[in-house]
N, C-alpha and C. Protein backbone atom coordinates (compact mmCIF):
# COMPACT_ATOMS: atom_id res chain seq x y z
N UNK A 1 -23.99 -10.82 -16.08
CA UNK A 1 -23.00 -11.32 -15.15
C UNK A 1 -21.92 -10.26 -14.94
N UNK A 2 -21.08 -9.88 -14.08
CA UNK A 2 -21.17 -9.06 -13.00
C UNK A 2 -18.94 -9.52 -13.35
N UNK A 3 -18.28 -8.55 -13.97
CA UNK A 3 -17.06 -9.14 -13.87
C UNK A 3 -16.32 -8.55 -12.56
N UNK A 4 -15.40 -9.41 -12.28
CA UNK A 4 -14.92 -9.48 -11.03
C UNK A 4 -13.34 -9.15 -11.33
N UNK A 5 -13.04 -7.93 -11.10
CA UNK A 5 -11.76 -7.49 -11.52
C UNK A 5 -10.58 -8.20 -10.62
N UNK A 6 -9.49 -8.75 -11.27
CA UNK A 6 -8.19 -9.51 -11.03
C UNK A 6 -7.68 -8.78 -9.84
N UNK A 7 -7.74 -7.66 -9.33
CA UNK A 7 -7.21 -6.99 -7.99
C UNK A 7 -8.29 -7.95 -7.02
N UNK A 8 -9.20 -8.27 -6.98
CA UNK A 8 -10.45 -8.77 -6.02
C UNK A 8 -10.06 -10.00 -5.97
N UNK A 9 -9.96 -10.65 -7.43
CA UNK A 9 -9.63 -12.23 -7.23
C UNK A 9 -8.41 -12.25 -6.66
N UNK A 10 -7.20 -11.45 -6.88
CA UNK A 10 -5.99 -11.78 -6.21
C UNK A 10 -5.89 -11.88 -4.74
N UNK A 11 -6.78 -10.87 -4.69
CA UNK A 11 -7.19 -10.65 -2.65
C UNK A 11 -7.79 -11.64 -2.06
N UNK A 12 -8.95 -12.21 -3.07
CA UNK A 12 -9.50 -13.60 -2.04
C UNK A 12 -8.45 -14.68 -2.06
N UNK A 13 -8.04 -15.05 -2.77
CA UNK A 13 -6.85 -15.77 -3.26
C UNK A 13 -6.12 -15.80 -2.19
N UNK A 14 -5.51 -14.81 -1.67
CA UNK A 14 -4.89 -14.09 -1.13
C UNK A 14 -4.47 -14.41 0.14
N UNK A 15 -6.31 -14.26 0.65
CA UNK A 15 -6.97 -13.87 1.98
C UNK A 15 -7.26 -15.72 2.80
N UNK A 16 -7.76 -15.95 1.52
CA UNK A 16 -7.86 -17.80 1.88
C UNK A 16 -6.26 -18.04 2.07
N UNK A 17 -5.09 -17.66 1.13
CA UNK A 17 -3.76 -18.68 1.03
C UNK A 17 -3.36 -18.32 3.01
N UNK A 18 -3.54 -16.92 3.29
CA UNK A 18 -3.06 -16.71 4.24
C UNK A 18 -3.90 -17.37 5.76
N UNK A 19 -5.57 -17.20 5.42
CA UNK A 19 -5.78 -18.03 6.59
C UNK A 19 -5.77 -19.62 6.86
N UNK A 20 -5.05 -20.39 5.35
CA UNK A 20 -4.70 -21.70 5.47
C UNK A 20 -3.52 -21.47 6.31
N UNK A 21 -2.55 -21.15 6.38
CA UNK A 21 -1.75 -20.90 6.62
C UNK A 21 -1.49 -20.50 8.09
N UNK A 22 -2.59 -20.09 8.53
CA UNK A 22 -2.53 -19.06 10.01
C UNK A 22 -2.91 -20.39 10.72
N UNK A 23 -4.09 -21.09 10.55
CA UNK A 23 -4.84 -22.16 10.47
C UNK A 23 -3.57 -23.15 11.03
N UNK A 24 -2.60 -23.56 10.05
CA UNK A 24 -1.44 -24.38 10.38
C UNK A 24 -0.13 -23.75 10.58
N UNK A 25 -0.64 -22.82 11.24
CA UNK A 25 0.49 -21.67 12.02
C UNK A 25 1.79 -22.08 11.54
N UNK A 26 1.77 -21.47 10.20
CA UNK A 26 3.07 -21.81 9.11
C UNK A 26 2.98 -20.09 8.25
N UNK A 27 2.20 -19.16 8.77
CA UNK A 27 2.11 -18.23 8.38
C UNK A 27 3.22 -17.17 8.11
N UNK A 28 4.74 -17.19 8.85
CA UNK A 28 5.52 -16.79 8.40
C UNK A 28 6.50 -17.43 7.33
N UNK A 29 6.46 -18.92 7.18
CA UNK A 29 7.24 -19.79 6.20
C UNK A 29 6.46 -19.26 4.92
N UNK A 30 4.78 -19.40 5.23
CA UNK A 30 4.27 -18.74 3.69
C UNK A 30 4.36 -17.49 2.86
N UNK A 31 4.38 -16.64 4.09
CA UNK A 31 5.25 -15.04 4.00
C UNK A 31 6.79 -15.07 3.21
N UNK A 32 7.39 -15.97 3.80
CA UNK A 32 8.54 -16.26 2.79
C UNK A 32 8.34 -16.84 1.27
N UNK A 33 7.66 -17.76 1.29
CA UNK A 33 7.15 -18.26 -0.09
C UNK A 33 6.36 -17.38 -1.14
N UNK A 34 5.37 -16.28 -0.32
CA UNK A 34 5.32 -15.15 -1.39
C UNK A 34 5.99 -14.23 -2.09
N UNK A 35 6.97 -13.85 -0.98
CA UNK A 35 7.84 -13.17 -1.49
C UNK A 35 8.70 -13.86 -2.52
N UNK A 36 9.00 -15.05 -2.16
CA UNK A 36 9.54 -15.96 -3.53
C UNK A 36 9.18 -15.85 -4.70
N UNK A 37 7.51 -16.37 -4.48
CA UNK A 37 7.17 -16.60 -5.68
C UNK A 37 6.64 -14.67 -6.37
N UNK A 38 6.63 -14.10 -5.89
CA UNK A 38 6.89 -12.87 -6.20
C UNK A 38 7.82 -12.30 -7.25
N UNK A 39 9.05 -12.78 -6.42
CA UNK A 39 10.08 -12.08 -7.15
C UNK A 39 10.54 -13.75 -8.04
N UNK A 40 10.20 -14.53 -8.17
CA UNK A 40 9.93 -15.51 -9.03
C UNK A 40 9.45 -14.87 -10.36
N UNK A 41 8.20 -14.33 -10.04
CA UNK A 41 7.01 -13.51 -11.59
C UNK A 41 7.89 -12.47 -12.25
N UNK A 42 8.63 -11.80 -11.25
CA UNK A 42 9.32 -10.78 -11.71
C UNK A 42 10.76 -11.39 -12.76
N UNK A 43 11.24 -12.23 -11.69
CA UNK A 43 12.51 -12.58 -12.60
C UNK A 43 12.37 -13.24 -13.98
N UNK A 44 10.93 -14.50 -14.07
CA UNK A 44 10.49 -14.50 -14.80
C UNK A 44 9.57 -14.83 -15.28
N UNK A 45 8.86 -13.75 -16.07
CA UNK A 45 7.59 -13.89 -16.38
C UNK A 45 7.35 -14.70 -16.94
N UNK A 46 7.82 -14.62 -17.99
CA UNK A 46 7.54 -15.44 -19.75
C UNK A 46 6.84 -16.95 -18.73
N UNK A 47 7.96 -17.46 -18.17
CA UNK A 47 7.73 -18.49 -17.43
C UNK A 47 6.19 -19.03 -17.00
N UNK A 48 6.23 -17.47 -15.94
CA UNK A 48 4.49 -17.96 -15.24
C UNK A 48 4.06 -17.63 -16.37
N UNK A 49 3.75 -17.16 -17.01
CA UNK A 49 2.95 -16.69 -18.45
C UNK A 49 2.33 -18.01 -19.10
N UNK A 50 3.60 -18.42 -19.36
CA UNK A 50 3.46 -19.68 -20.11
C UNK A 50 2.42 -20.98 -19.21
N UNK A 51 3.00 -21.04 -17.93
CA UNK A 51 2.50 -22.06 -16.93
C UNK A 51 0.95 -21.74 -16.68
N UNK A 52 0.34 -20.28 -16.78
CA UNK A 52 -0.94 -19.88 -16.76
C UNK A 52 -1.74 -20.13 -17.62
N UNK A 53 -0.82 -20.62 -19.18
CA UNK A 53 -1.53 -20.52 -20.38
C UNK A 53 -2.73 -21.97 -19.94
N UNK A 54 -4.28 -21.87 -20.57
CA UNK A 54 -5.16 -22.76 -20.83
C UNK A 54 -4.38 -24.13 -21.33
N UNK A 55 -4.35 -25.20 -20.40
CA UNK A 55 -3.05 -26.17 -20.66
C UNK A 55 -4.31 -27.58 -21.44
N UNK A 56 -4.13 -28.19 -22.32
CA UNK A 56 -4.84 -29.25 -23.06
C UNK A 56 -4.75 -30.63 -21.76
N UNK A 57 -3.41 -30.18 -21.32
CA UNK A 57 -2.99 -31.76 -20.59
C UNK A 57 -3.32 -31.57 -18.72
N UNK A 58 -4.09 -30.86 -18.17
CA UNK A 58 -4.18 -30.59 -16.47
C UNK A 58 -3.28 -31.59 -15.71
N UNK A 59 -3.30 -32.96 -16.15
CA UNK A 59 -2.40 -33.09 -15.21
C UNK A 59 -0.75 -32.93 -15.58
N UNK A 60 -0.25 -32.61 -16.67
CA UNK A 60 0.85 -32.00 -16.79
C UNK A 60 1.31 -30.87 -16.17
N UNK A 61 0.38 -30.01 -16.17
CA UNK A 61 0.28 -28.80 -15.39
C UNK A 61 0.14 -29.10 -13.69
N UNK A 62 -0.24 -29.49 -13.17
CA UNK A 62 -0.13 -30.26 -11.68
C UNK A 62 1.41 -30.82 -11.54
N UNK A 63 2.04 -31.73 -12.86
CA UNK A 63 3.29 -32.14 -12.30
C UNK A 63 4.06 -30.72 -12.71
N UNK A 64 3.67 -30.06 -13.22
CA UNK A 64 4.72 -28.46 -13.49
C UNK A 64 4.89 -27.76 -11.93
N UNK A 65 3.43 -27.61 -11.92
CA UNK A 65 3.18 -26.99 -10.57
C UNK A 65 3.91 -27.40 -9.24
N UNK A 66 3.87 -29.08 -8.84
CA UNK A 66 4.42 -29.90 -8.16
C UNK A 66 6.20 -29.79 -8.15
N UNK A 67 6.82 -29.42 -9.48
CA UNK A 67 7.99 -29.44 -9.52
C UNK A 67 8.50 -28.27 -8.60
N UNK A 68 7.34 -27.12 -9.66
CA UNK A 68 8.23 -25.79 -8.90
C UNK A 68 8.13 -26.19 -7.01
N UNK A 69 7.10 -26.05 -6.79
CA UNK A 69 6.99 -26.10 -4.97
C UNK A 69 7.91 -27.26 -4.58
N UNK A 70 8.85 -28.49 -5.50
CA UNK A 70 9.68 -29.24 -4.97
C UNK A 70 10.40 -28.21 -4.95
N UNK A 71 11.08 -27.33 -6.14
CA UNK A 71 12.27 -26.73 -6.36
C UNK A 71 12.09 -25.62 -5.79
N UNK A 72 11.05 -24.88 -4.83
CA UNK A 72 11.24 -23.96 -4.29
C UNK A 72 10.85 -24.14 -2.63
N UNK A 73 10.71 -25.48 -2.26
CA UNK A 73 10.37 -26.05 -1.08
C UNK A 73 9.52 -25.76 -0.74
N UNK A 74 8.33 -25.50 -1.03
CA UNK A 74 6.72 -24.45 -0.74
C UNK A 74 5.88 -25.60 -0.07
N UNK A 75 5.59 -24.65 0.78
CA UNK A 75 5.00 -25.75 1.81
C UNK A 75 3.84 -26.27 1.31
N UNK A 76 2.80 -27.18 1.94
CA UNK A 76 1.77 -27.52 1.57
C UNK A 76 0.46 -26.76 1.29
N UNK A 77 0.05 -26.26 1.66
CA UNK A 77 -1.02 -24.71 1.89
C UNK A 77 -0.66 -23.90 0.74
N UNK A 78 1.13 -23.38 0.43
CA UNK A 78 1.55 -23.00 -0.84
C UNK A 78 1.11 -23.66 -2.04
N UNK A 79 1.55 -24.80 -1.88
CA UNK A 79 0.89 -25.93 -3.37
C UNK A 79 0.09 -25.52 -3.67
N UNK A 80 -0.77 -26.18 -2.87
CA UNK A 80 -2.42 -26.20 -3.10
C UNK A 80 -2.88 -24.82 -3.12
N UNK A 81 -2.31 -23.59 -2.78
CA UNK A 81 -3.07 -22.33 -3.64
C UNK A 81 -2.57 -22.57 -4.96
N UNK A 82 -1.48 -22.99 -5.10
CA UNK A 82 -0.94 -22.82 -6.47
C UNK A 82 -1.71 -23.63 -7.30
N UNK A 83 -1.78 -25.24 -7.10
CA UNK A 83 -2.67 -26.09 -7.83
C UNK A 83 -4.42 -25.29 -7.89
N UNK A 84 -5.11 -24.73 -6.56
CA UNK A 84 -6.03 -23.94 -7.06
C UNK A 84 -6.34 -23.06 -7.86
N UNK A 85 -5.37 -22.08 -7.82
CA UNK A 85 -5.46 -21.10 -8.85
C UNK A 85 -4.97 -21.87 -10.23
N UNK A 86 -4.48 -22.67 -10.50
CA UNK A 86 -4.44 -23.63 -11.53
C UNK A 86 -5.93 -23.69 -12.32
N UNK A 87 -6.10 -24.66 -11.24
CA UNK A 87 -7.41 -25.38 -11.60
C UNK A 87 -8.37 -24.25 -11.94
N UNK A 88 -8.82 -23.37 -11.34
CA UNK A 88 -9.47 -22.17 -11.71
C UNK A 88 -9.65 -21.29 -12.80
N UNK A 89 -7.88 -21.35 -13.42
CA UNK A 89 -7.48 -20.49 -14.70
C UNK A 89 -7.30 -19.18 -13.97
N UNK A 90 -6.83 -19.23 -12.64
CA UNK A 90 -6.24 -17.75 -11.74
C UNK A 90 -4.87 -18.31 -11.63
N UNK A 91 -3.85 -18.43 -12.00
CA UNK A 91 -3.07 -18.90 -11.96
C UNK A 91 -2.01 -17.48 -12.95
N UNK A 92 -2.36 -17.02 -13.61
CA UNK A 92 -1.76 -15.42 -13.98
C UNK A 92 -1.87 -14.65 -13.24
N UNK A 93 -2.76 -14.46 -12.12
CA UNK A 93 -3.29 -13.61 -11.11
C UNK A 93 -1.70 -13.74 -9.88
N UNK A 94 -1.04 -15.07 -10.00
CA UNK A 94 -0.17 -15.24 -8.99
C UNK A 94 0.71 -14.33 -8.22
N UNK A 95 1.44 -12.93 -9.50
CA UNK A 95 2.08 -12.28 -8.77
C UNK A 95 1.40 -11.33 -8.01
N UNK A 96 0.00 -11.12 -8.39
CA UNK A 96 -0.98 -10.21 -8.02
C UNK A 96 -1.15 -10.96 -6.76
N UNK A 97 -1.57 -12.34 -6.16
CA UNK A 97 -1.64 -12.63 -4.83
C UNK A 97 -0.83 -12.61 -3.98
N UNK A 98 0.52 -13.05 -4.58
CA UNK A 98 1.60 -12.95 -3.27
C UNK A 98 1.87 -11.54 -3.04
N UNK A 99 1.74 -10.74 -4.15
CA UNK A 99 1.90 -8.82 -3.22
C UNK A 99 0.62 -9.08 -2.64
N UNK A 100 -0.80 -9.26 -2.55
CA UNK A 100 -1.83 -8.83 -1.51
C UNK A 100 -1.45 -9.87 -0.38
N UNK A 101 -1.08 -10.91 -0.60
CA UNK A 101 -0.45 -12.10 1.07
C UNK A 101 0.13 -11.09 1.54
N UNK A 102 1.73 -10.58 1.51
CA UNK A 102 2.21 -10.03 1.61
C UNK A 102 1.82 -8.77 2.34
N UNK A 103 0.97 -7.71 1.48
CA UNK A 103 0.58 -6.71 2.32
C UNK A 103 -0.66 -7.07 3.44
N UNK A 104 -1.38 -8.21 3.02
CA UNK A 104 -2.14 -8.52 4.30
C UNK A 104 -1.52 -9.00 5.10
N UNK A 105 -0.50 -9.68 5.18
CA UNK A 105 0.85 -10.09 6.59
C UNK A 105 1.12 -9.33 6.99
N UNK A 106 1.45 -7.81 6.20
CA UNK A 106 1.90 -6.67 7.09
C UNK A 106 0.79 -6.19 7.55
N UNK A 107 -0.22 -6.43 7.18
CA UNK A 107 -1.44 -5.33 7.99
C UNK A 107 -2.00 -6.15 9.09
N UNK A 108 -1.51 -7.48 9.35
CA UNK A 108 -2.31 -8.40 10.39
C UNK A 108 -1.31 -7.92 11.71
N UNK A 109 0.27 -8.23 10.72
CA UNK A 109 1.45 -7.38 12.18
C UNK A 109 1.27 -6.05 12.51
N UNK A 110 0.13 -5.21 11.77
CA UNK A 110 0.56 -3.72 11.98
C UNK A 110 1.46 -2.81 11.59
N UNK A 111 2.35 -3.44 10.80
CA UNK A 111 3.22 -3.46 10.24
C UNK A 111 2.62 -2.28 8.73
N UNK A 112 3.20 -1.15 8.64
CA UNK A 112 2.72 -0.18 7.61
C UNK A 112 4.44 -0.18 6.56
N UNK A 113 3.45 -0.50 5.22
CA UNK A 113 4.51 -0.40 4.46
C UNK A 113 4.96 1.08 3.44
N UNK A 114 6.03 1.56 3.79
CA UNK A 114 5.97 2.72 2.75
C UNK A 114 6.86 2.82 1.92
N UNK A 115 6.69 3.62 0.99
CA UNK A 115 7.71 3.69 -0.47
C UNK A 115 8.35 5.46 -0.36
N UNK A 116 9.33 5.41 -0.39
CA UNK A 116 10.27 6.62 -0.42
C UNK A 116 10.61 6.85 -1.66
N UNK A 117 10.70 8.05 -2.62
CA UNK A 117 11.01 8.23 -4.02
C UNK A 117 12.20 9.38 -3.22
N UNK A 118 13.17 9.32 -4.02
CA UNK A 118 13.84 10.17 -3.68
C UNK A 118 15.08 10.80 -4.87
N UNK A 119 16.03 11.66 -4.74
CA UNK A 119 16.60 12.07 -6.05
C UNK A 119 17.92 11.06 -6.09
N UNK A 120 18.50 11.00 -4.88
CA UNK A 120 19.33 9.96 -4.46
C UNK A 120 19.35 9.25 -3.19
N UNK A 121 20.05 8.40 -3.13
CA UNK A 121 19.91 7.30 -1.89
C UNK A 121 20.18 8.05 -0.54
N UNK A 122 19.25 7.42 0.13
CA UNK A 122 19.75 8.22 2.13
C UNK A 122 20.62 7.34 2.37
N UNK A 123 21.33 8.41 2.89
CA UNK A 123 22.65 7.86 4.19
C UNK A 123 21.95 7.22 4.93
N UNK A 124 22.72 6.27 5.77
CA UNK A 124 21.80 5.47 7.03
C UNK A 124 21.67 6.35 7.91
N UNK A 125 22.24 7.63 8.43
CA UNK A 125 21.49 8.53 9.34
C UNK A 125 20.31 9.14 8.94
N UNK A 126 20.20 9.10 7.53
CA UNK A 126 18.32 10.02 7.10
C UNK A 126 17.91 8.80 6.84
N UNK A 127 18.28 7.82 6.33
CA UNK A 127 17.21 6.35 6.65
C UNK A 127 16.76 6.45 7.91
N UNK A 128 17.25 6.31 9.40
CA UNK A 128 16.88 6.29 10.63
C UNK A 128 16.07 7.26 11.01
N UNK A 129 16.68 8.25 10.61
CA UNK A 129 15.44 9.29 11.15
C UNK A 129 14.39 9.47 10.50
N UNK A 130 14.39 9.16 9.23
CA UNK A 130 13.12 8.91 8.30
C UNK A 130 12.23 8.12 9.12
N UNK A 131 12.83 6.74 9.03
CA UNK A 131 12.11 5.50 9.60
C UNK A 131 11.52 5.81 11.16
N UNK A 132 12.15 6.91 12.07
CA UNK A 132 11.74 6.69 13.18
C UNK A 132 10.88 7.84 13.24
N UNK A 133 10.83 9.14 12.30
CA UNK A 133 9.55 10.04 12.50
C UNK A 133 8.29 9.20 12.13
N UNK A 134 8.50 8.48 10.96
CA UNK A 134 7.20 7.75 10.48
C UNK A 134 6.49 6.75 11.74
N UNK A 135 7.16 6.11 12.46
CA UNK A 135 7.36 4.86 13.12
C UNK A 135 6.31 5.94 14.36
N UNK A 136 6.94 6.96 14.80
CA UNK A 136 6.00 7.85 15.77
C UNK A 136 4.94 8.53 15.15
N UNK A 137 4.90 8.78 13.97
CA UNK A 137 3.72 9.97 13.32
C UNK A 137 2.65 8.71 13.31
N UNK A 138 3.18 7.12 12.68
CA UNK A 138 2.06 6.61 12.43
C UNK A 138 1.88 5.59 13.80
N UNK A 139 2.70 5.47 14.63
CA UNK A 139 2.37 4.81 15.90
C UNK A 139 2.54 2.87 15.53
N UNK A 140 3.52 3.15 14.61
CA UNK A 140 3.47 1.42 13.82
C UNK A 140 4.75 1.63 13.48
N UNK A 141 4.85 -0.06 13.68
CA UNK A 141 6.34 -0.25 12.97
C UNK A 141 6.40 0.09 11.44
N UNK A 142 7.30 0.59 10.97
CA UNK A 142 7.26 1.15 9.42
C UNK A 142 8.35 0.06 8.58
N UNK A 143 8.00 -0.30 7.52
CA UNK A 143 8.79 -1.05 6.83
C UNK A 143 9.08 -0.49 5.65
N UNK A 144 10.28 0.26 5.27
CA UNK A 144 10.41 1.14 3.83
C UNK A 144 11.07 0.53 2.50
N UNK A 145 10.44 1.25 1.35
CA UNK A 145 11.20 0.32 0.32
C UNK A 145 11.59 1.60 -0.42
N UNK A 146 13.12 1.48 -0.40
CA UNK A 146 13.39 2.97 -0.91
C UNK A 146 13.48 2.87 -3.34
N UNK A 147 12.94 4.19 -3.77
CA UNK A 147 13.10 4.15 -5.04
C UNK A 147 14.13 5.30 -5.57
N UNK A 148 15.33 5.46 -5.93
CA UNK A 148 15.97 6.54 -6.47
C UNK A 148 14.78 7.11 -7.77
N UNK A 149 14.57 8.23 -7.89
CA UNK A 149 14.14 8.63 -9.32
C UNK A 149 14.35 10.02 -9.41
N UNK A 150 15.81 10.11 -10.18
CA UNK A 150 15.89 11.57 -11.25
C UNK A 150 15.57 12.59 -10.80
N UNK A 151 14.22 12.39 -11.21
CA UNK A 151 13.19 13.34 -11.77
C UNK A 151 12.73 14.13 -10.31
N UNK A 152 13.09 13.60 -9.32
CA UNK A 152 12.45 14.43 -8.02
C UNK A 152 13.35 15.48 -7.84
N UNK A 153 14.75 15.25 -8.56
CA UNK A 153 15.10 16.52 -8.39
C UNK A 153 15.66 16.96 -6.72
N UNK A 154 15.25 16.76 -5.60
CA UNK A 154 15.36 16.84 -4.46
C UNK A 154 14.25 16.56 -3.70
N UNK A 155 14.44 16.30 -2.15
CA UNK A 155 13.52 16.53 -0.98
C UNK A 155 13.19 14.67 -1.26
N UNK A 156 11.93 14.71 -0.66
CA UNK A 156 11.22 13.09 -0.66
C UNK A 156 9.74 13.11 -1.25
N UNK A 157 9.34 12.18 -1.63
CA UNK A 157 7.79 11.80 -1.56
C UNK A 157 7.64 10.43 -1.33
N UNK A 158 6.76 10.37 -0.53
CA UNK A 158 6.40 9.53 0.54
C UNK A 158 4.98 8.79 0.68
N UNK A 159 4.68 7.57 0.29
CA UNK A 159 3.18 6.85 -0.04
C UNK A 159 3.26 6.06 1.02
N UNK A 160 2.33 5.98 2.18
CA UNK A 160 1.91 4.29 2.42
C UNK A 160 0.37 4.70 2.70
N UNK A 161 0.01 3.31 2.87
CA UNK A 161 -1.43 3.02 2.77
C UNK A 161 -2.43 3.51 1.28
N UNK A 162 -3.05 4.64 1.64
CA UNK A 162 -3.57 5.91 0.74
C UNK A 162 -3.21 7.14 0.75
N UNK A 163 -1.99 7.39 1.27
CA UNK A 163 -1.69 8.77 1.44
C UNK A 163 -0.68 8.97 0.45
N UNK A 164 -0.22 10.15 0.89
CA UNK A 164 1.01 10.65 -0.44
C UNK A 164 1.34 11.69 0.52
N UNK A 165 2.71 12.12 1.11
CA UNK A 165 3.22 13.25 1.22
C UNK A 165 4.33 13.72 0.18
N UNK A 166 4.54 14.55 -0.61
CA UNK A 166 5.02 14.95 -1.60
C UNK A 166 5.64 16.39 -1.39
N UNK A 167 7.25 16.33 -1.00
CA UNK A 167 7.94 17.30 -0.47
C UNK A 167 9.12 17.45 -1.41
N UNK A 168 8.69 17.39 -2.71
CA UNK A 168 9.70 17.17 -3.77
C UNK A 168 9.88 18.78 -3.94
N UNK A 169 11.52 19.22 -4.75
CA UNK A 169 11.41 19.85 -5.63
C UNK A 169 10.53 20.20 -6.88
N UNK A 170 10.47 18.77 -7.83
CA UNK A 170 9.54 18.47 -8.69
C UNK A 170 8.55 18.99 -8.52
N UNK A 171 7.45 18.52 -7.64
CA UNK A 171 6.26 19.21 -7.15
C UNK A 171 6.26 20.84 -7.04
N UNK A 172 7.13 21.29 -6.37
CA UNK A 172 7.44 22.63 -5.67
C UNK A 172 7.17 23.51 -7.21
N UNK A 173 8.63 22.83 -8.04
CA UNK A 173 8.71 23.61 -9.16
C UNK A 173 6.77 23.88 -9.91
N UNK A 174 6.36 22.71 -10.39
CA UNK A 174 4.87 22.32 -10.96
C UNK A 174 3.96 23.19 -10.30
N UNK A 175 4.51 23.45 -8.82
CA UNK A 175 2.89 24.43 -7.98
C UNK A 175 3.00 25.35 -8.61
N UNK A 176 4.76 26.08 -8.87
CA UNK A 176 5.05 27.45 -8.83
C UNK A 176 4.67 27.92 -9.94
N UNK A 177 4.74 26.67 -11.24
CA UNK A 177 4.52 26.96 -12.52
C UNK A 177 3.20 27.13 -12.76
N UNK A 178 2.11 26.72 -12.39
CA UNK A 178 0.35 26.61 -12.44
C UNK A 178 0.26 27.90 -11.97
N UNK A 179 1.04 29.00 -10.90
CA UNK A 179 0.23 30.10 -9.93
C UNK A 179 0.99 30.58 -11.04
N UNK A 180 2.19 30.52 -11.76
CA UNK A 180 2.49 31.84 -12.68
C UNK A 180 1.58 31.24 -14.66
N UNK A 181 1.07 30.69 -14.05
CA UNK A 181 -0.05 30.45 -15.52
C UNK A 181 -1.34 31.10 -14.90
N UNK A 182 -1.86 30.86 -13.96
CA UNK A 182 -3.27 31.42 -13.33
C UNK A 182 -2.94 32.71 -13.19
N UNK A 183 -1.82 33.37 -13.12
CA UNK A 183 -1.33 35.20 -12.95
C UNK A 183 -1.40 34.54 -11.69
């Protein structure tokens, strides 16, 4: 038997929560609810951790489940992925589905998401012009999520989809250091 790695299950998961959803053209309210329950996993884990654990009592776990989507207003289509992945024992997989909802919402709008590493934060004039070379190079609206890190030292590096442009110092320094090890 043939294991089916948690990136795959999160995607069908994923792929079904979003075409329930499209289905009862509630597809941007659920877009909101991922991102919730997203940064839900993040704020806290222990939490879903616990709620994922193999539960003795299922329907305890249904009224757990039931509470949160009262207390986070999650629509119906939301539930019921949630009670599915329950029932399943995919229910740890959760923060793993609402990032693939998520990036499949942006890829249905066209919508390309990218990540900026940088040494410090852009002014809103190199935010704009960032955002609007990308917006023409890739012919799509660009949606950026900027990361300060240190270590770049200067310049940018730049991921969406599968790519990487990498215009760091960091880098620069690392090429220069390999050609004076090779002579």
């Amino acid at each position: 038997m043939q294991k089916v790695s948690k990136y795959k299950t999160a995607a069908v998961y994923a792929r079904a929560w979003l075409d329930a959803a499209k289905d009862k053209k509630i597809e941007e309210k659920a877009f909101e609810e991922a991102k919730l329950l997203k940064e839900a996993c993040h704020d806290a884990p222990e939490t879903w951790k616990l709620l994922a654990a193999p539960a003795e009592n299922e329907s305890a776990r249904r009224e757990i489940i039931a509470a949160v989507a009262k207390q986070f207003k999650l629509s119906a289509v939301s539930t019921e992925t949630l009670l599915l992945a329950a029932e399943n024992g995919r229910l740890k997989y959760i923060r793993l589905m609402a990032e693939e909802f998520i990036r499949l919402y942006y890829e249905d709008k066209g919508i390309v998401q990218v990540l900026v590493e940088t040494a410090v934060p852009l002014s809103e004039s190199q935010d704009r012009k960032l955002k609007n070379a990308l917006e023409k190079k890739l012919n799509a609206p660009v949606l950026t999520e900027y990361v300060v890190k240190p270590e770049v030292l200067g310049g940018l590096r730049v991921r969406f989809n599968s790519y990487l442009i990498d215009d760091t110092l960091e880098s620069k320094l690392a090429k220069m250091a390999q050609m004076i090890k090779e002579g």
